[in-house]
N, C-alpha and C. Protein backbone atom coordinates (compact mmCIF):
# COMPACT_ATOMS: atom_id res chain seq x y z
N UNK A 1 7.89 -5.51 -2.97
CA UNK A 1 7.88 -4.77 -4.22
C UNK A 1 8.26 -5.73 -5.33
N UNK A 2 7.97 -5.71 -6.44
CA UNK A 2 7.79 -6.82 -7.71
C UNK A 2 8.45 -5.67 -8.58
N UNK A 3 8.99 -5.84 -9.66
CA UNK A 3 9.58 -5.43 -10.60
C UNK A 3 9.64 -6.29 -12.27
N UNK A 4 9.57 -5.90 -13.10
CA UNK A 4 10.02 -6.72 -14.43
C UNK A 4 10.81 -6.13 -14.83
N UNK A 5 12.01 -6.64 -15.31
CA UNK A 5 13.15 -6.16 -16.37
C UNK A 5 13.40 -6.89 -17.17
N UNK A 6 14.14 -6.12 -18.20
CA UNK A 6 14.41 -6.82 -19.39
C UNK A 6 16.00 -7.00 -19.24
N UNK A 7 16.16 -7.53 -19.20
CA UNK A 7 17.95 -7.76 -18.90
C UNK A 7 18.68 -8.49 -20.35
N UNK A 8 19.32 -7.67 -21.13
CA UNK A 8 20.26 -7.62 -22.44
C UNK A 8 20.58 -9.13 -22.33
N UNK A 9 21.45 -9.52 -21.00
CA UNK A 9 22.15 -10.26 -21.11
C UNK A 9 21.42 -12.31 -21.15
N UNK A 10 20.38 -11.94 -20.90
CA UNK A 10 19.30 -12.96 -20.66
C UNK A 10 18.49 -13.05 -21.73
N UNK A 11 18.67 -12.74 -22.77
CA UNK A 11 17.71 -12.76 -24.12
C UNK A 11 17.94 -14.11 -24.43
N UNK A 12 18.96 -14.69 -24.84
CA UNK A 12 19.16 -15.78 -25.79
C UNK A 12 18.49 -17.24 -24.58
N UNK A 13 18.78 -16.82 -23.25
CA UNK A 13 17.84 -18.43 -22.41
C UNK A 13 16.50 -17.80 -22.70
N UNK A 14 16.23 -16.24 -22.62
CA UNK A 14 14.51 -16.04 -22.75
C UNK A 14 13.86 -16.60 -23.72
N UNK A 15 14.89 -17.02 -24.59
CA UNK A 15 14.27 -17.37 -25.86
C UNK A 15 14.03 -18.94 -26.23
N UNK A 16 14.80 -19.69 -25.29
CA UNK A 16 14.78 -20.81 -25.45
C UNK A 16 14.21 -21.83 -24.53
N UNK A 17 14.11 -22.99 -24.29
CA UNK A 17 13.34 -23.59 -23.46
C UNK A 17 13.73 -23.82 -21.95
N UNK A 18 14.97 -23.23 -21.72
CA UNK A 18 15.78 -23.61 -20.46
C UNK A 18 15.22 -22.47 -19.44
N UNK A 19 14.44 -22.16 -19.01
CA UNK A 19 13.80 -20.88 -18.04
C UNK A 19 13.25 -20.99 -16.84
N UNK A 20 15.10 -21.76 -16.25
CA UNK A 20 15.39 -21.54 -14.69
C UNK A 20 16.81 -20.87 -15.06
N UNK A 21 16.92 -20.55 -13.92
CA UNK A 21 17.99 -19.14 -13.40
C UNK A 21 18.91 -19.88 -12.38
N UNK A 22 20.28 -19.97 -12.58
CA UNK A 22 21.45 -20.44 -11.70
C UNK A 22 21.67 -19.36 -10.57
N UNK A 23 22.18 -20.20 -9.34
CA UNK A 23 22.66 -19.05 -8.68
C UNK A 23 23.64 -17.97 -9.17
N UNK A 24 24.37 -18.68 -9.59
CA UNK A 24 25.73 -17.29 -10.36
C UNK A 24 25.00 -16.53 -11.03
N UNK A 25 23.92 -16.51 -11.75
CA UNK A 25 22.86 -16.16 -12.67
C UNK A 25 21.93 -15.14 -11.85
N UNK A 26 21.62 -15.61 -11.07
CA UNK A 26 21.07 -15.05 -9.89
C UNK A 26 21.69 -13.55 -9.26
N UNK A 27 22.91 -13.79 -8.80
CA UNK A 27 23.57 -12.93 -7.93
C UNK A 27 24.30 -12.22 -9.10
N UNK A 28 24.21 -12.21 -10.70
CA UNK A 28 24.53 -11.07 -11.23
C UNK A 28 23.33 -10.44 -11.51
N UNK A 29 22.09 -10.65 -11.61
CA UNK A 29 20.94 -9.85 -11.98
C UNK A 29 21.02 -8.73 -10.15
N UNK A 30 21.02 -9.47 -9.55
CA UNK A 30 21.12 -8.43 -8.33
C UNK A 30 22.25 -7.40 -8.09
N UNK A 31 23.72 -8.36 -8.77
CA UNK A 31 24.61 -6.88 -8.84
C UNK A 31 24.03 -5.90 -9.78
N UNK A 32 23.66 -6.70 -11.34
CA UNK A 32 22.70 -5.75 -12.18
C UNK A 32 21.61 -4.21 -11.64
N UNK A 33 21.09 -4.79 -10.71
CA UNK A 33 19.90 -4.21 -10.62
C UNK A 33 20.42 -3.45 -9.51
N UNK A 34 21.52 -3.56 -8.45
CA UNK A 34 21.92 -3.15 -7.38
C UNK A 34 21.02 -2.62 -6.18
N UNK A 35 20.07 -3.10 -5.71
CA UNK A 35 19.21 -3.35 -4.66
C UNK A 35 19.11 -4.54 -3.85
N UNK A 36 19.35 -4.57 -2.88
CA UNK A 36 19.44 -5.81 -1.52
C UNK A 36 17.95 -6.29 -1.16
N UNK A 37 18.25 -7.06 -0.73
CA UNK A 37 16.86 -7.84 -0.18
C UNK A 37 16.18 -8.30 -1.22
N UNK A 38 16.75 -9.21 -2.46
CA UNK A 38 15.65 -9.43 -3.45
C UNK A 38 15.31 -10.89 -2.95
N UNK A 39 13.99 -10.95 -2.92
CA UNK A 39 13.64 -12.15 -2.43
C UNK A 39 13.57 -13.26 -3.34
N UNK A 40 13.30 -13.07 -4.66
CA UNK A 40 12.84 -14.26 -5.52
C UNK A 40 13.10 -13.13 -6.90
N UNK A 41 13.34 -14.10 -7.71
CA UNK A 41 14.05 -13.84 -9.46
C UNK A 41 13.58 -14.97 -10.01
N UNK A 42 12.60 -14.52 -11.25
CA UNK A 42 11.97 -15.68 -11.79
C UNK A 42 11.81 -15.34 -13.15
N UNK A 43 11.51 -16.20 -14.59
CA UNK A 43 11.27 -15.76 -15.53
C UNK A 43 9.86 -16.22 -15.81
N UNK A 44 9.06 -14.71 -16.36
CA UNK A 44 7.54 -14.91 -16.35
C UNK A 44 7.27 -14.58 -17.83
N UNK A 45 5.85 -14.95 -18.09
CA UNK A 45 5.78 -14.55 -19.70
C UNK A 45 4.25 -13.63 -19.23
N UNK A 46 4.75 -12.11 -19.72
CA UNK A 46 3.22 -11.31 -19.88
C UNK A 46 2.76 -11.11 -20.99
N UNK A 47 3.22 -12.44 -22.38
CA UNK A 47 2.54 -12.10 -23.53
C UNK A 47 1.57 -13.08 -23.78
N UNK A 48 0.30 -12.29 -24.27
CA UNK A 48 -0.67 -13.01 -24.67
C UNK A 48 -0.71 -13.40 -26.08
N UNK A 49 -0.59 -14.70 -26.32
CA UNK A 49 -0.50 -15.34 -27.60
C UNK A 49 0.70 -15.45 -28.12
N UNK A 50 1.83 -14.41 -28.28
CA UNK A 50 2.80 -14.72 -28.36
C UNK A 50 3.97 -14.32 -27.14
N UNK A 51 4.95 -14.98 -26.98
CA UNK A 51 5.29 -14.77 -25.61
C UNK A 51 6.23 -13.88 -25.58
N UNK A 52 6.10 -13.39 -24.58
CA UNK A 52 6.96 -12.21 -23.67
C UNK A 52 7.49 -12.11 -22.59
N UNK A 53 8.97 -12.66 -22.85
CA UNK A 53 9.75 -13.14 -21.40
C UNK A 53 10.09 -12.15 -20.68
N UNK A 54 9.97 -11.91 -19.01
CA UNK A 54 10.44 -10.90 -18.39
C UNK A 54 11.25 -11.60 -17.38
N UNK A 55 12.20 -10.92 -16.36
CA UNK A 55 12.28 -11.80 -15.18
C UNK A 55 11.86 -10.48 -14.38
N UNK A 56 10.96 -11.30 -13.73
CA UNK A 56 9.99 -10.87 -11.96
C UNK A 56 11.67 -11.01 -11.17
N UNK A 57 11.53 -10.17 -10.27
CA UNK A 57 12.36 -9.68 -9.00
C UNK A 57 11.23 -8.74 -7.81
N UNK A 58 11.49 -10.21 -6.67
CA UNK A 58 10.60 -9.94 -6.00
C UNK A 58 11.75 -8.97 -4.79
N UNK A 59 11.03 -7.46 -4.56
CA UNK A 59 12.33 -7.44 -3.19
C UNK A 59 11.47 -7.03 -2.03
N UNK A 60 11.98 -7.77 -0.60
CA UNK A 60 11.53 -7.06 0.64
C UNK A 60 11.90 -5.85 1.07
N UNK A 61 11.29 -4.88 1.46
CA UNK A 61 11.32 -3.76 1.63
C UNK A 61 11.42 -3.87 3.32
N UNK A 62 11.63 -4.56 4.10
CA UNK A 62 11.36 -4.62 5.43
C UNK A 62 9.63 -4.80 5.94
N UNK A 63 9.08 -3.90 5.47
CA UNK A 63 7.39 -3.90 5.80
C UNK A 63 6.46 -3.02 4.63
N UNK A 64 5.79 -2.93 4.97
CA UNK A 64 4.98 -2.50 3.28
C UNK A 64 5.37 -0.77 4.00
N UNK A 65 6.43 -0.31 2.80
CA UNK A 65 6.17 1.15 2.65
C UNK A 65 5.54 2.00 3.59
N UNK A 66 4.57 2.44 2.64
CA UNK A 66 3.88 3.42 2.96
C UNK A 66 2.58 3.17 3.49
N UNK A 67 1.56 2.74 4.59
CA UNK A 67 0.61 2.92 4.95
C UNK A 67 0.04 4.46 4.86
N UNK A 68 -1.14 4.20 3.90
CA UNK A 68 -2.32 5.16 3.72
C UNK A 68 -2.34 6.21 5.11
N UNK A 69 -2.04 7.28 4.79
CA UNK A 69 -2.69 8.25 5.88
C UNK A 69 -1.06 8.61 7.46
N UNK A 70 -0.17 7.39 7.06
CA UNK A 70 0.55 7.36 8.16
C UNK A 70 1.77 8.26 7.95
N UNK A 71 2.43 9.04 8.68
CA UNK A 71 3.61 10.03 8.18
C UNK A 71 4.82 9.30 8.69
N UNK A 72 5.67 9.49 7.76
CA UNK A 72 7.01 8.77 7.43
C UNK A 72 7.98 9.70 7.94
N UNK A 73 8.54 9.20 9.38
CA UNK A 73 10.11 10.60 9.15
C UNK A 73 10.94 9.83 9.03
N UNK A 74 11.35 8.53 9.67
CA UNK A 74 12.24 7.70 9.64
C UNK A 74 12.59 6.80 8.50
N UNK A 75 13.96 6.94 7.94
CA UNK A 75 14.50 5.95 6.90
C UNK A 75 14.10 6.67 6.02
N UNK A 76 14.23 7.97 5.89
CA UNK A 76 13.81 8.68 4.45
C UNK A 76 15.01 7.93 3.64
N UNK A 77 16.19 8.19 3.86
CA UNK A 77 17.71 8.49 3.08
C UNK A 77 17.27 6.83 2.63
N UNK A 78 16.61 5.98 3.03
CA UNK A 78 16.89 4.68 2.53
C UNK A 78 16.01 4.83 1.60
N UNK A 79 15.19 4.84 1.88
CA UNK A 79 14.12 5.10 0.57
C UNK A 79 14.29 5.89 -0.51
N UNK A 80 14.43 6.90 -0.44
CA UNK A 80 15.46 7.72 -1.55
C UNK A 80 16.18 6.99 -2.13
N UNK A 81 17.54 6.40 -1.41
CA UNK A 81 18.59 5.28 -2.20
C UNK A 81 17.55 4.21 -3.13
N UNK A 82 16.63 3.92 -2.85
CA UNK A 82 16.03 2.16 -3.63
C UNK A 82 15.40 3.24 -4.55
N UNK A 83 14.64 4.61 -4.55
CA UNK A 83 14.24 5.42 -5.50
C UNK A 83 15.34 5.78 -6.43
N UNK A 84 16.60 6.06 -6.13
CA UNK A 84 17.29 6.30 -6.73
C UNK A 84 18.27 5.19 -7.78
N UNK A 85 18.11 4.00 -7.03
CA UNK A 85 18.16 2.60 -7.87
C UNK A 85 17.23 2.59 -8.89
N UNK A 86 16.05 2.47 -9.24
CA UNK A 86 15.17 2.10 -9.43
C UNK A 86 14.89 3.28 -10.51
N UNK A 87 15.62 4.86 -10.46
CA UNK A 87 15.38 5.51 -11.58
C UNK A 87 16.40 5.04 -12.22
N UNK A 88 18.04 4.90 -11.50
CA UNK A 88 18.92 4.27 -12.87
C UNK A 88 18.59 3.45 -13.70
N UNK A 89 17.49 1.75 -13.20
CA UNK A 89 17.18 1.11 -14.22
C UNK A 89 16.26 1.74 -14.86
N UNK A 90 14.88 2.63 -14.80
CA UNK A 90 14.51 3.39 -15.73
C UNK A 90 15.36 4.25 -16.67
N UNK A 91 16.50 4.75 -16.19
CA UNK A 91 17.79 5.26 -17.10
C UNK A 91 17.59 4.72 -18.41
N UNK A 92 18.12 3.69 -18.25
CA UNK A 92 18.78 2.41 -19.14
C UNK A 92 17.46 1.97 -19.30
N UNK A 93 17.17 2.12 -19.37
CA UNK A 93 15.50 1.12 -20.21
C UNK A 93 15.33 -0.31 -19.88
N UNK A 94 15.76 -1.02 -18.70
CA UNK A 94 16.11 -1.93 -18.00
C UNK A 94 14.99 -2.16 -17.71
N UNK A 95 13.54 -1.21 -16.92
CA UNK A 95 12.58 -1.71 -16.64
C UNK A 95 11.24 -1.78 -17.39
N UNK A 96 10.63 -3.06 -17.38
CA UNK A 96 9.44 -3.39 -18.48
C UNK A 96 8.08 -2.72 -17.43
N UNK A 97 8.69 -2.99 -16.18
CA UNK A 97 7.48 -2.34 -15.24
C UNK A 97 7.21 -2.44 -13.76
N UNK A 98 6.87 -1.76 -13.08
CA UNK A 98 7.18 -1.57 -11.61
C UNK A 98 5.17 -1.62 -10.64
N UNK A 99 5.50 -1.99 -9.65
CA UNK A 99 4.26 -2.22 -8.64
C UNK A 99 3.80 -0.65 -8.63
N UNK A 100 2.99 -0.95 -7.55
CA UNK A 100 2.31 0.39 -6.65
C UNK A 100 3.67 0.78 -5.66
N UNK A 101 4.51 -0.23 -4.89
CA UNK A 101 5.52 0.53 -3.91
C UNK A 101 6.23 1.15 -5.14
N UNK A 102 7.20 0.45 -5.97
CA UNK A 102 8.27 1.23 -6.70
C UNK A 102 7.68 2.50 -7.32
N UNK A 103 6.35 2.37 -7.78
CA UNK A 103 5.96 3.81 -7.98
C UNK A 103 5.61 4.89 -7.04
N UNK A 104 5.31 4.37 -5.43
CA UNK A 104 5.85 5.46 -4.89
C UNK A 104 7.01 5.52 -4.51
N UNK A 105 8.09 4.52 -4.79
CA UNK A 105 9.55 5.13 -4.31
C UNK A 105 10.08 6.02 -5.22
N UNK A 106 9.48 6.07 -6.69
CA UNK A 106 10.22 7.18 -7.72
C UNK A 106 9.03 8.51 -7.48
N UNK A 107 7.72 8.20 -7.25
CA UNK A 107 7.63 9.47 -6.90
C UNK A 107 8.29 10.56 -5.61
N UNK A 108 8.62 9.68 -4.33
CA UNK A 108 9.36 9.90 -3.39
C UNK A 108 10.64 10.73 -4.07
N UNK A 109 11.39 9.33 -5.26
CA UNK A 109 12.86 10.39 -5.40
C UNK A 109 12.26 11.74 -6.60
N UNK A 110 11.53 12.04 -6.83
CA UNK A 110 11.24 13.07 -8.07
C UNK A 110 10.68 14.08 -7.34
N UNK A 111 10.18 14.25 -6.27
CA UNK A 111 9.49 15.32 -5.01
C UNK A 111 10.95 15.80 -4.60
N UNK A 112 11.95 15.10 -4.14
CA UNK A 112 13.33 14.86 -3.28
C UNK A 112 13.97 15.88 -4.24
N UNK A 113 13.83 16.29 -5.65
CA UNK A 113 14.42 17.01 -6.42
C UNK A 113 14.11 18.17 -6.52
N UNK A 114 12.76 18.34 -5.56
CA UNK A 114 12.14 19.55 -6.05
C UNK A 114 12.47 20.39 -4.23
N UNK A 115 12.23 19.37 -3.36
CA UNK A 115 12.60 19.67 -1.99
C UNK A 115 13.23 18.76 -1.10
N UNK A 116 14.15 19.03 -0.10
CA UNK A 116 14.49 18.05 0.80
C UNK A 116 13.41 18.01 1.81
N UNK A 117 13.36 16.43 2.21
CA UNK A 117 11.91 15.76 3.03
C UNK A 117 12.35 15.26 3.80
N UNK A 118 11.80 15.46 4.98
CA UNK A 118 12.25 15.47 6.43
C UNK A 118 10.84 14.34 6.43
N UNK A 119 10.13 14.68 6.34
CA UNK A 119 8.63 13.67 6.48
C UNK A 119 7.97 13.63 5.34
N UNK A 120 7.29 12.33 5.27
CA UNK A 120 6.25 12.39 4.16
C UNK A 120 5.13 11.56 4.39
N UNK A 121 3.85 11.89 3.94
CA UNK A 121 2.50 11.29 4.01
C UNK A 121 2.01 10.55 2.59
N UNK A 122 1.59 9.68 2.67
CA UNK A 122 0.72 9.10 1.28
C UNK A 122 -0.37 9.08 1.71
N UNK A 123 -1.25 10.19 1.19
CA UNK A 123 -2.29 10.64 1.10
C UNK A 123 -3.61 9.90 0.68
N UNK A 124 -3.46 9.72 -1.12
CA UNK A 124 -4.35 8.98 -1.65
C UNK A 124 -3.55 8.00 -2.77
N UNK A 125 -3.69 7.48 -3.22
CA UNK A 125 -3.26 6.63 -4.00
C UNK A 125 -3.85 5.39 -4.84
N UNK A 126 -4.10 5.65 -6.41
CA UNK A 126 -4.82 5.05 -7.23
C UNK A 126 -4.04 4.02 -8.54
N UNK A 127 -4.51 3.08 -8.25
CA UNK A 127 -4.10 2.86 -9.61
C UNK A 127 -4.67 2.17 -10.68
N UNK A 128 -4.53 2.16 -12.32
CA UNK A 128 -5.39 2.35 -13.37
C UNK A 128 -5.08 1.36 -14.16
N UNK A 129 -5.58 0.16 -13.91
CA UNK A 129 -4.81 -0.90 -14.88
C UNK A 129 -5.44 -1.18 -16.20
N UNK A 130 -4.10 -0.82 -16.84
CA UNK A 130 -4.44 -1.27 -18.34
C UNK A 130 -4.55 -1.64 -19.09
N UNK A 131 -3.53 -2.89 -18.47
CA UNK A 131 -4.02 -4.80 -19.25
C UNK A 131 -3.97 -5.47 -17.79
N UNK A 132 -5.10 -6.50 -18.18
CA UNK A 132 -5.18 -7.53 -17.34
C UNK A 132 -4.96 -8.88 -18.00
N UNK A 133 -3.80 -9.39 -17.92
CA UNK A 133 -3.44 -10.31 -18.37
C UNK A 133 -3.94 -11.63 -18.19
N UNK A 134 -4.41 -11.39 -16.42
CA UNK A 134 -4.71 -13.11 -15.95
C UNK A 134 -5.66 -14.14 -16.00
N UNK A 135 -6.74 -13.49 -17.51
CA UNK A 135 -7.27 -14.53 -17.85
C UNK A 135 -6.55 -15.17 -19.02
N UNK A 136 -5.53 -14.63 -20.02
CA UNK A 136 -4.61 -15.54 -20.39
C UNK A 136 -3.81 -15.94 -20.13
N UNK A 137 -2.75 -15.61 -18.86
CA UNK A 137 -1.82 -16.59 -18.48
C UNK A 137 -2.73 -16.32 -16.70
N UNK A 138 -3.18 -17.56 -16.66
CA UNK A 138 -3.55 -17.35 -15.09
C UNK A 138 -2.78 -17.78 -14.20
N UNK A 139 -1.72 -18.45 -14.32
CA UNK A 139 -0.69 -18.92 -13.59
C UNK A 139 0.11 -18.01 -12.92
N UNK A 140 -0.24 -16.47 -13.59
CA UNK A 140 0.14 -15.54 -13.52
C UNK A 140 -0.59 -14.85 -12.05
N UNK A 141 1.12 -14.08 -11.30
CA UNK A 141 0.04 -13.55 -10.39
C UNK A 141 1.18 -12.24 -9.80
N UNK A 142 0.45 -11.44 -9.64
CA UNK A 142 0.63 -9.63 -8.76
C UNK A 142 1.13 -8.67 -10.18
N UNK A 143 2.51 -8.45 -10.14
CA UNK A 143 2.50 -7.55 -11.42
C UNK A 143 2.53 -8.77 -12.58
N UNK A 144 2.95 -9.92 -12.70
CA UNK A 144 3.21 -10.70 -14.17
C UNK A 144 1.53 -10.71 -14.48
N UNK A 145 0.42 -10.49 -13.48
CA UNK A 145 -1.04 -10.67 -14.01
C UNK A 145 -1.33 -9.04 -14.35
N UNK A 146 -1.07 -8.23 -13.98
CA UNK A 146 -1.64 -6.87 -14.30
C UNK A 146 -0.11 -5.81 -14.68
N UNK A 147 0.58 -6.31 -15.97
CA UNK A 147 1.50 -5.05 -15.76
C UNK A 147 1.73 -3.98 -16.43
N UNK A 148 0.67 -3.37 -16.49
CA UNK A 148 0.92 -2.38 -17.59
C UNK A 148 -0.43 -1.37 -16.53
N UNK A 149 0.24 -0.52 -15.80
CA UNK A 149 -0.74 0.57 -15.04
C UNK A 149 -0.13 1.83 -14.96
N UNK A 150 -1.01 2.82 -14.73
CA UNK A 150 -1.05 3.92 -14.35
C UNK A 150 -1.37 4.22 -12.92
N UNK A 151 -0.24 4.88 -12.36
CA UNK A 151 -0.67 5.49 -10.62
C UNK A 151 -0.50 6.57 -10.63
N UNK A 152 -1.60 6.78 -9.34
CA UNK A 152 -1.37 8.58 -9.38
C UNK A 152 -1.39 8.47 -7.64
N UNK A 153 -0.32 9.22 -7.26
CA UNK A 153 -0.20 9.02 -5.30
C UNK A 153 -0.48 10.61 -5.60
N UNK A 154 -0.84 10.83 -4.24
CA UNK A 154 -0.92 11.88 -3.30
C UNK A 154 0.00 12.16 -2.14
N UNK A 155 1.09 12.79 -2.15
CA UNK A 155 1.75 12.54 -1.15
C UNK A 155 2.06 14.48 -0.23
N UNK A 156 1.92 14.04 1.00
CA UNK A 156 2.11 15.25 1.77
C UNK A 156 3.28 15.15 1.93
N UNK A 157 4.04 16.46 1.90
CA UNK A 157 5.61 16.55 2.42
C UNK A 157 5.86 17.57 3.22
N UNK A 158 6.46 17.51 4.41
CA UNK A 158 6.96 17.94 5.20
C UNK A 158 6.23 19.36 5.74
N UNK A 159 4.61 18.41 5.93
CA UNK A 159 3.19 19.02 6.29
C UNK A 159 3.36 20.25 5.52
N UNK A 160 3.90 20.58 4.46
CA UNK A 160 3.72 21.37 4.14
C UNK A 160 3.08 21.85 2.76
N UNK A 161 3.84 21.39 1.41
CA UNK A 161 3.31 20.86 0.31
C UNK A 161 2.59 19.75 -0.20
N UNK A 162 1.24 19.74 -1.01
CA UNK A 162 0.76 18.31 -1.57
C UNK A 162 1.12 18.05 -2.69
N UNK A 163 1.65 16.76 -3.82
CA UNK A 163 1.95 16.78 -4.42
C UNK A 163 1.09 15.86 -4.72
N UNK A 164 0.62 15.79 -6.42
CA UNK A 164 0.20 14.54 -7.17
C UNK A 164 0.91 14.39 -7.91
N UNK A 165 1.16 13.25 -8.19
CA UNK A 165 2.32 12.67 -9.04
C UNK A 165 1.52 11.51 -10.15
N UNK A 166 2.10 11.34 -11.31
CA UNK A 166 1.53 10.43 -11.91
C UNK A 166 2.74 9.61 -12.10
N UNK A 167 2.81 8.04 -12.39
CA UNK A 167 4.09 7.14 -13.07
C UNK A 167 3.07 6.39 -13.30
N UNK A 168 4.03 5.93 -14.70
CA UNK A 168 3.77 4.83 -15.64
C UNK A 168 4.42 3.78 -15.21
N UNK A 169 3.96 2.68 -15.83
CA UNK A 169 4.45 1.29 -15.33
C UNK A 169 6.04 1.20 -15.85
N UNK A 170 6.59 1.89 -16.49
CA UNK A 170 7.94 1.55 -16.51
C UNK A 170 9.21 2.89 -16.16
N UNK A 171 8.35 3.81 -15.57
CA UNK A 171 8.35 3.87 -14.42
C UNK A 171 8.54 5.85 -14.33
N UNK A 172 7.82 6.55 -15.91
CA UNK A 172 7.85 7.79 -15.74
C UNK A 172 7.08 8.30 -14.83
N UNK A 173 7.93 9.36 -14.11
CA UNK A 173 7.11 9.65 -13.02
C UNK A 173 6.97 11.41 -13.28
N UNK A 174 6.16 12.44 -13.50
CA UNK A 174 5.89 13.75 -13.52
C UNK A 174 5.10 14.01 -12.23
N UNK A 175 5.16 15.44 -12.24
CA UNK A 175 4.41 16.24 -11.04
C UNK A 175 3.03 16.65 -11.93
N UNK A 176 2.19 16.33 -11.81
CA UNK A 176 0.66 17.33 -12.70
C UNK A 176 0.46 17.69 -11.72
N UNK A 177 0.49 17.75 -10.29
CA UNK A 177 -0.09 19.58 -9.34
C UNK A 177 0.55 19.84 -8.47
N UNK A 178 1.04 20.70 -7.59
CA UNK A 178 1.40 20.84 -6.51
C UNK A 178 1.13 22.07 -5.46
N UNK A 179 1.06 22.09 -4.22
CA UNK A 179 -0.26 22.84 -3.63
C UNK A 179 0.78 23.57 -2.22
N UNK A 180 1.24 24.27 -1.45
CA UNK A 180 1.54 24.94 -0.72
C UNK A 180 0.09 24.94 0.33
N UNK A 181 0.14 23.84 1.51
CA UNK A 181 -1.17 24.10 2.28
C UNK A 181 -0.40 24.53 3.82
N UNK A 182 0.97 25.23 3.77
CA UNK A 182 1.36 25.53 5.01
C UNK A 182 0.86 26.55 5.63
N UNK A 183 -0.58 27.45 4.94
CA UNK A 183 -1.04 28.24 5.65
C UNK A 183 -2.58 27.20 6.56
N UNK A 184 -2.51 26.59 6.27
CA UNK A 184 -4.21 25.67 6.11
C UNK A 184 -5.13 26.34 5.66
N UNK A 185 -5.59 25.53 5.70
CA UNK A 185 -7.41 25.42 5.00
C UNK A 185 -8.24 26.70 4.93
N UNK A 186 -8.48 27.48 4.87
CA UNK A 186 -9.08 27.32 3.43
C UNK A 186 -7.68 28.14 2.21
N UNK A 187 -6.30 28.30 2.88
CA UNK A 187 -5.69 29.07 2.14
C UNK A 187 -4.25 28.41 1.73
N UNK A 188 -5.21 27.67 0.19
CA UNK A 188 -3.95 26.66 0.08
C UNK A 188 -3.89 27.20 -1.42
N UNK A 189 -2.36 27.31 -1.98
CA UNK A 189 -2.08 27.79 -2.83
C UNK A 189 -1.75 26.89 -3.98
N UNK A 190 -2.02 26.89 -5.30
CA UNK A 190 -1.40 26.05 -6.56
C UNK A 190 -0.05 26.94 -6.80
N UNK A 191 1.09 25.54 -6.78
CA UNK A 191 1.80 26.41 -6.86
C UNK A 191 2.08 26.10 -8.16
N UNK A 192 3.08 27.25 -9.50
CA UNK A 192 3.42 26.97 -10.57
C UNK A 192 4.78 26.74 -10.80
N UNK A 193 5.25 25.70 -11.65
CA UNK A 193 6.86 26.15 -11.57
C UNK A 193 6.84 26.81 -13.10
C-alpha cells in the first residue's frame, strides 16, 4: 500500500534542496502516521511545472489485501485497525492521497460502522484516474505517477449485504448503495438509510 502525506513538520526540507530523510526522521514520520510495516519513506514531487513535495510511505500489508472474488474471515480486527489509522490521518488532513488497498481499507472501516463483519468479499472494484502525471515526471512511479483517483469497490459482507462505496484519493469514503441480498436472487432489496 503507497500513501502521500503532507507532514507540517517537513515543509521547510520540502522546500529546500536537501530531500533525503534521516533515520530519526524516518522513525518519527512512522510514530506520526502510526502504522507498522512501512517499508520505504521517500520524498516525491507530483507537481507538474511547479513542484509539489509529498513524502511516499510505502507499507507491507503482509500479502495484497483483498483478492477479487475471494472472502475474507480472517484478520478482520487487523484490517479495521490500519482502516482506522488511515481515517485519523484523513482526520487531520495529513493525507494528499491513498492507493486502491488504502481505499479499500477505509471503505472496510466505514461498512464496520454501519455493521459488524465477520466476513467480507471484494466484489468489483474500479478505479478512475484523474491526473496522470507520468509523462511529466516519469521518474515517477505507482501512486507519485497517478495520484489523484476515484474508486468505487463492491464489497459483500457477511454474505449478506452489498455495498458500493466510493473514496477519493485523499481518502473520502461514502456509501452511494446498499442492497440486502440475504434472501437471493431474484429478491434483493435497496436498502435506504
Amino acid at each position: 500500500m503507497e500513501i502521500l502525506l503532507d507532514i507540517d513538520n517537513y515543509e521547510e526540507k520540502m522546500s529546500s534542496d536537501e530531500l533525503t530523510l534521516s533515520e530519526t526522521e524516518k522513525k518519527k514520520i512512522i510514530n506520526d502516521i502510526a502504522i507498522s510495516n512501512v517499508e520505504s519513506i521517500e520524498f516525491v514531487n507530483i507537481g507538474a511545472g511547479a513542484d509539489c513535495m509529498v513524502i511516499m510511505v510505502g507499507i507491507w500489508l503482509g500479502y495484497k489485501i483483498l483478492k477479487l472474488g475471494k472472502s475474507i474471515n480472517d484478520g478482520i480486527d487487523g484490517w479495521l485497525e490500519i482502516g482506522k489509522k488511515l481515517k485519523k490521518l484523513v482526520k487531520h488532513n495529513k493525507i494528499i492521497s491513498i492507493d486502491s488497498e488504502g481505499a479499500t481499507l477505509l471503505a472496510i472501516k466505514l461498512i464496520s460502522q454501519k455493521e459488524k463483519i465477520n466476513a467480507f468479499e471484494v466484489m468489483q472494484e474500479d478505479t478512475i484516474n484523474l491526473i496522470d502525471m507520468s509523462g511529466f515526471l516519469p521518474e515517477n512511479k505507482g501512486l507519485a505517477a497517478k495520484p489523484l483517483n476515484y474508486f468505487v469497490k463492491t464489497i459483500k459482507v457477511n454474505d449478506e449485504t452489498i455495498y458500493i462505496i466510493g473514496i477519493n484519493s485523499t481518502g473520502q469514503a461514502i456509501i452511494i448503495k446498499r442492497y440486502d441480498v440475504s434472501l437471493g436472487m431474484p429478491y434483493t432489496v435497496e436498502i435506504e438509510d
